[in-house]
C-alpha atoms as a PDB file:
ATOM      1  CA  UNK A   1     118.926  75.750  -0.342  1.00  0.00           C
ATOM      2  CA  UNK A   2     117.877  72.283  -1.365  1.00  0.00           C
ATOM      3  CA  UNK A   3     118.938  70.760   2.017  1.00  0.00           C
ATOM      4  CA  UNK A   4     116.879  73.605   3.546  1.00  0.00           C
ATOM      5  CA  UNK A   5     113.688  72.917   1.955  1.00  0.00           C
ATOM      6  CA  UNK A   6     113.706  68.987   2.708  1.00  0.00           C
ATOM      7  CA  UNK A   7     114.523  69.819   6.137  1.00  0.00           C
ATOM      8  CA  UNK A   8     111.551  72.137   6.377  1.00  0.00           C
ATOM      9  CA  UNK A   9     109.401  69.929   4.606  1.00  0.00           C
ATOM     10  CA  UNK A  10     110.587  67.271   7.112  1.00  0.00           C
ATOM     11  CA  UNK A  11     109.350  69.093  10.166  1.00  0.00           C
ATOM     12  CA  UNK A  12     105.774  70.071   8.740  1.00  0.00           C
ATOM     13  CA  UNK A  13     105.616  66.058   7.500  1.00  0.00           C
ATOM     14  CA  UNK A  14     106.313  65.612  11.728  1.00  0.00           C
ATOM     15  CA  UNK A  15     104.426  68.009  12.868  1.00  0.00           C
ATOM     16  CA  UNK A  16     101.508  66.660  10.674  1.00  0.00           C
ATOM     17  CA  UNK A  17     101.576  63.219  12.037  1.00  0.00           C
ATOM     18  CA  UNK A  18     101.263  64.279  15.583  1.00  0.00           C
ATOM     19  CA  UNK A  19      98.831  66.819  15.112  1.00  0.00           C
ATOM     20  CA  UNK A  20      95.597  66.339  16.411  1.00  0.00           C
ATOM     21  CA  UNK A  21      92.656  65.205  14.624  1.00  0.00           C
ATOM     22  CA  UNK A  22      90.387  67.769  13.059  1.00  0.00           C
ATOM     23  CA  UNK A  23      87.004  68.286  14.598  1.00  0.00           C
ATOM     24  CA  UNK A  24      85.042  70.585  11.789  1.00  0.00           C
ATOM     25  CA  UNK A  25      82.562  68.083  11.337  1.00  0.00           C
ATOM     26  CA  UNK A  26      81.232  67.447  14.814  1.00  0.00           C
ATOM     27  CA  UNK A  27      79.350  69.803  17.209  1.00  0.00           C
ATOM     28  CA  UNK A  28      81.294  71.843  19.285  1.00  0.00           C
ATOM     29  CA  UNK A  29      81.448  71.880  22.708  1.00  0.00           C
ATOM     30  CA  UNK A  30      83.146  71.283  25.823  1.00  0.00           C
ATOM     31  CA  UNK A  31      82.760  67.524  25.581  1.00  0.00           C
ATOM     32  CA  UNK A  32      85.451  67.756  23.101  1.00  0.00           C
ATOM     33  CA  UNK A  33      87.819  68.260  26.126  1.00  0.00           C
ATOM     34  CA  UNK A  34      87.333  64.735  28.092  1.00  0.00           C
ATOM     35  CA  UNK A  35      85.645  62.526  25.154  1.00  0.00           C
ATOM     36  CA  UNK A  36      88.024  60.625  22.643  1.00  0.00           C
ATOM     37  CA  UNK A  37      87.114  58.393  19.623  1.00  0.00           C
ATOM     38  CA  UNK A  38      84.568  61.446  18.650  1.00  0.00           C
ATOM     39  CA  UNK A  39      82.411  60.408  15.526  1.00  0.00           C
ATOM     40  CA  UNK A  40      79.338  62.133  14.194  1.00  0.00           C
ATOM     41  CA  UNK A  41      77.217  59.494  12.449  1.00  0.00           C
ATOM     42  CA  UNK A  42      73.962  61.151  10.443  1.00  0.00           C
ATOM     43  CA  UNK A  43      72.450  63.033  14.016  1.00  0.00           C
ATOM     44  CA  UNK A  44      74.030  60.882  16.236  1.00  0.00           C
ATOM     45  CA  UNK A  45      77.405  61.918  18.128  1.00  0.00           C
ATOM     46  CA  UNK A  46      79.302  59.080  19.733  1.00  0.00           C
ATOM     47  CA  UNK A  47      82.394  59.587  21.991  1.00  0.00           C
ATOM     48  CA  UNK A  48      84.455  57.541  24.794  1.00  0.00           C
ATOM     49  CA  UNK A  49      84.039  60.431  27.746  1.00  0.00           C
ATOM     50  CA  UNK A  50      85.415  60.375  31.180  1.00  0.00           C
ATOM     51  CA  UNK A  51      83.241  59.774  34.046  1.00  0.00           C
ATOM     52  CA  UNK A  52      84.241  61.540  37.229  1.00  0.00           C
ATOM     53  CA  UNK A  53      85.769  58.411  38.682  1.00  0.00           C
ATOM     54  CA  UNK A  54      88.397  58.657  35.384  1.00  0.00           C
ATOM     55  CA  UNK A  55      87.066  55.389  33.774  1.00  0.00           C
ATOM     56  CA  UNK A  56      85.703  56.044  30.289  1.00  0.00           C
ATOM     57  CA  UNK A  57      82.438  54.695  28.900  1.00  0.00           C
ATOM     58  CA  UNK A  58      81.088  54.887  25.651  1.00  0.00           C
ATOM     59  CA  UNK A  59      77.760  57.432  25.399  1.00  0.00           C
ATOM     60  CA  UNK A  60      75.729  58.472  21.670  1.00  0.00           C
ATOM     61  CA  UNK A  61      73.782  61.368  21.980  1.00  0.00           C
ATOM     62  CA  UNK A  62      70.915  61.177  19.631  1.00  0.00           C
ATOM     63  CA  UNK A  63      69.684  64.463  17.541  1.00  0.00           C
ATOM     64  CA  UNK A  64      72.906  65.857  18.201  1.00  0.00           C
ATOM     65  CA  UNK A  65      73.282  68.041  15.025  1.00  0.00           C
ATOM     66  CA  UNK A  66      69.648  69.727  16.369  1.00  0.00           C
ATOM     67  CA  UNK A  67      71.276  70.435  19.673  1.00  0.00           C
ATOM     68  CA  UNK A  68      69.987  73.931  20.930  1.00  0.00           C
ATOM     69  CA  UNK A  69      72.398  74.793  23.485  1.00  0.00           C
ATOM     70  CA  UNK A  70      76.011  73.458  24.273  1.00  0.00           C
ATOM     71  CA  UNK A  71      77.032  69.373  23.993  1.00  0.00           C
ATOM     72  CA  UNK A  72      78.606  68.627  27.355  1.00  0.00           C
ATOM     73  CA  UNK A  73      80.149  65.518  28.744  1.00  0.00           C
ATOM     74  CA  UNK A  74      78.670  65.070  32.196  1.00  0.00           C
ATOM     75  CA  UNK A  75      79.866  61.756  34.527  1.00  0.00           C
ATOM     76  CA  UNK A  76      81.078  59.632  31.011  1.00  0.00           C
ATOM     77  CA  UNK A  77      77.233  60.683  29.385  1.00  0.00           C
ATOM     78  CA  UNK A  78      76.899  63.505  26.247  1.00  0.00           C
ATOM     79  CA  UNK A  79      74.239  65.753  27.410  1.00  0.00           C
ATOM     80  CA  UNK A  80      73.032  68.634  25.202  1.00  0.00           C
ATOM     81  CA  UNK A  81      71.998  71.686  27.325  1.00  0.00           C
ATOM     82  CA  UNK A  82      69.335  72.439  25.297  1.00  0.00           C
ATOM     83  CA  UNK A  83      66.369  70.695  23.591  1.00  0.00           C
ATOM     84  CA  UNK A  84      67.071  68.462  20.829  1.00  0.00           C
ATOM     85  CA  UNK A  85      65.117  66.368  18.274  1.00  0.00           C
ATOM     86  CA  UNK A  86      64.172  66.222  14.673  1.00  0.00           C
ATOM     87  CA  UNK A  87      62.090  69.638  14.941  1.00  0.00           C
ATOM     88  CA  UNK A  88      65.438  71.328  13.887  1.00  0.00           C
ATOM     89  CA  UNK A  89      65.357  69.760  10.200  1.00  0.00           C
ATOM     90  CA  UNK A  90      61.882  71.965   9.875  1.00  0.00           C
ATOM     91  CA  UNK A  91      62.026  74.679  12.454  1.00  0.00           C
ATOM     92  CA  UNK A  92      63.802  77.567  12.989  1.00  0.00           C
ATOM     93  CA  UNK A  93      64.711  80.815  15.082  1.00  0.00           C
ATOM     94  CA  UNK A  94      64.415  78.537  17.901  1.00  0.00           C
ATOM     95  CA  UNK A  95      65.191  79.770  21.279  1.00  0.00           C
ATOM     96  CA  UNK A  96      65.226  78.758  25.155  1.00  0.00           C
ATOM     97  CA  UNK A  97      63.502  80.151  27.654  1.00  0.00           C
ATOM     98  CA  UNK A  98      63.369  78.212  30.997  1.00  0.00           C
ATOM     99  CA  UNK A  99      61.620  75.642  30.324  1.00  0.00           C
ATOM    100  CA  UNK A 100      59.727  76.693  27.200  1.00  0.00           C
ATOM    101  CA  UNK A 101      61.334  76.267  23.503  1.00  0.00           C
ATOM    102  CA  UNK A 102      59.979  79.248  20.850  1.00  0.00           C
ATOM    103  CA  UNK A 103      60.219  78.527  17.246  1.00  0.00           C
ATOM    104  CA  UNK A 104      59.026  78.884  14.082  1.00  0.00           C
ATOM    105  CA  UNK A 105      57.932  75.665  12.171  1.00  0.00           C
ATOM    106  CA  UNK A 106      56.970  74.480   8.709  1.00  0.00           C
ATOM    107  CA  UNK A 107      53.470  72.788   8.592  1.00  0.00           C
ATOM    108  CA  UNK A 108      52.640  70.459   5.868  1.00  0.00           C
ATOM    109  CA  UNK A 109      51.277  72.975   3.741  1.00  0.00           C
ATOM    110  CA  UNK A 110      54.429  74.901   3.336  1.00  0.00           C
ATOM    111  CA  UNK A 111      53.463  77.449   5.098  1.00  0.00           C
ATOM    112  CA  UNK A 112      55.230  78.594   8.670  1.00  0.00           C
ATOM    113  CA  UNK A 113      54.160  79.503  12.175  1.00  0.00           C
ATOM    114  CA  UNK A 114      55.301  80.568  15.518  1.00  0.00           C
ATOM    115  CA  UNK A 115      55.018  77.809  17.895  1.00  0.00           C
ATOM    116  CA  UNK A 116      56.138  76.887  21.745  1.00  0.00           C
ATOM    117  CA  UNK A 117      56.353  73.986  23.880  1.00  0.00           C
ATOM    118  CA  UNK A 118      57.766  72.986  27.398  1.00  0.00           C
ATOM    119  CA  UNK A 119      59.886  70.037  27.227  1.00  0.00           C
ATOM    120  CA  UNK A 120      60.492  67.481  29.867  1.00  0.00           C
ATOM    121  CA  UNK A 121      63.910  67.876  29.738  1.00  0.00           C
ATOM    122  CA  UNK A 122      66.775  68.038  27.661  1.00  0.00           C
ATOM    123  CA  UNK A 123      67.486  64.250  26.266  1.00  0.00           C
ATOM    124  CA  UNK A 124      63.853  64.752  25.487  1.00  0.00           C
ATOM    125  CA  UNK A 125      63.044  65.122  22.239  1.00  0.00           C
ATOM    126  CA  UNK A 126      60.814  67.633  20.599  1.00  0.00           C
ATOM    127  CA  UNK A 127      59.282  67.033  17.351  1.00  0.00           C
ATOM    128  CA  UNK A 128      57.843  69.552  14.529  1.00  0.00           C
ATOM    129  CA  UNK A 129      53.924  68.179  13.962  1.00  0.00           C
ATOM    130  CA  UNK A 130      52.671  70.390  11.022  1.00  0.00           C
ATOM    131  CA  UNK A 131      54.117  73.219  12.760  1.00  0.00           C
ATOM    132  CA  UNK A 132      53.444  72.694  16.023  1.00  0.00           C
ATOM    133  CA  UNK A 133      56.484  71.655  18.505  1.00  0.00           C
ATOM    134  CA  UNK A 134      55.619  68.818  20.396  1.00  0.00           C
ATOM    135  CA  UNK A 135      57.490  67.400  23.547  1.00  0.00           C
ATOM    136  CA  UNK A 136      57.343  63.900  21.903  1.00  0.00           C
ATOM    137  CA  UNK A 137      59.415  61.982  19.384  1.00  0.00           C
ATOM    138  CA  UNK A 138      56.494  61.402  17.222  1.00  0.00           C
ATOM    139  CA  UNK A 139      53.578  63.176  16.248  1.00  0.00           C
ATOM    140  CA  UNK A 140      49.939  61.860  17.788  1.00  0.00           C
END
């Protein structure tokens, strides 16, 4: 029996050391799939990802965490397919539609709205200005 349980305990020790890493604390998606050295720093996801030619470059996707949408790797860059931006630390029920985010936002007072924006695009931030989104990284 003894020999038994050191042999088990063996294989799970193996099986442990060639497991792959554990990715609870970094935004899923797909990117995960052809981006390696994946590290979540504060917002900011950085991973080596393939670029279409099978080279590898090194690409940080900023606001990450506040990603609305799906993190993709697309040619070697992290893309998030939705808005992103420090509006997500003080907004919430946010949703896409075309090219218009919805929300609802905290203003300075405490107090919480319904707001909207366009956005340029999505690497572009949006930012919560007493509880009004702005397609900006910093309120005017």
């Amino acid at each position: 029996m003894r020999l038994h349980t050191l042999f088990t305990t063996g294989l799970l020790a193996l099986a442990a050391a060639h497991a792959p890493p554990v990715l609870a604390d970094v935004p899923g998606g797909s990117y995960r799939q052809t981006c390696s050295n994946i590290k979540l720093d504060g917002e900011n996801l950085t991973a080596a990802c393939k670029r279409f030619d099978g080279s590898a470059r090194t690409s940080t996707l900023e606001f990450a965490t506040s990603c609305v949408g799906t993190i993709s790797n697309v040619d070697g860059n992290l893309v998030c397919t939705g808005p992103v931006g420090s509006f997500a630390r003080t907004c919430n029920n946010t949703r896409v539609e075309r090219d218009t985010v919805y929300s609802t936002c905290q203003r300075k007072d405490g107090s919480w709205q319904e707001t909207k924006s366009t956005f340029s695009g999505f690497q572009h931030p949006l930012t919560n200005c007493d509880g009004n989104l702005v397609d900006n990284p910093v309120c005017r």
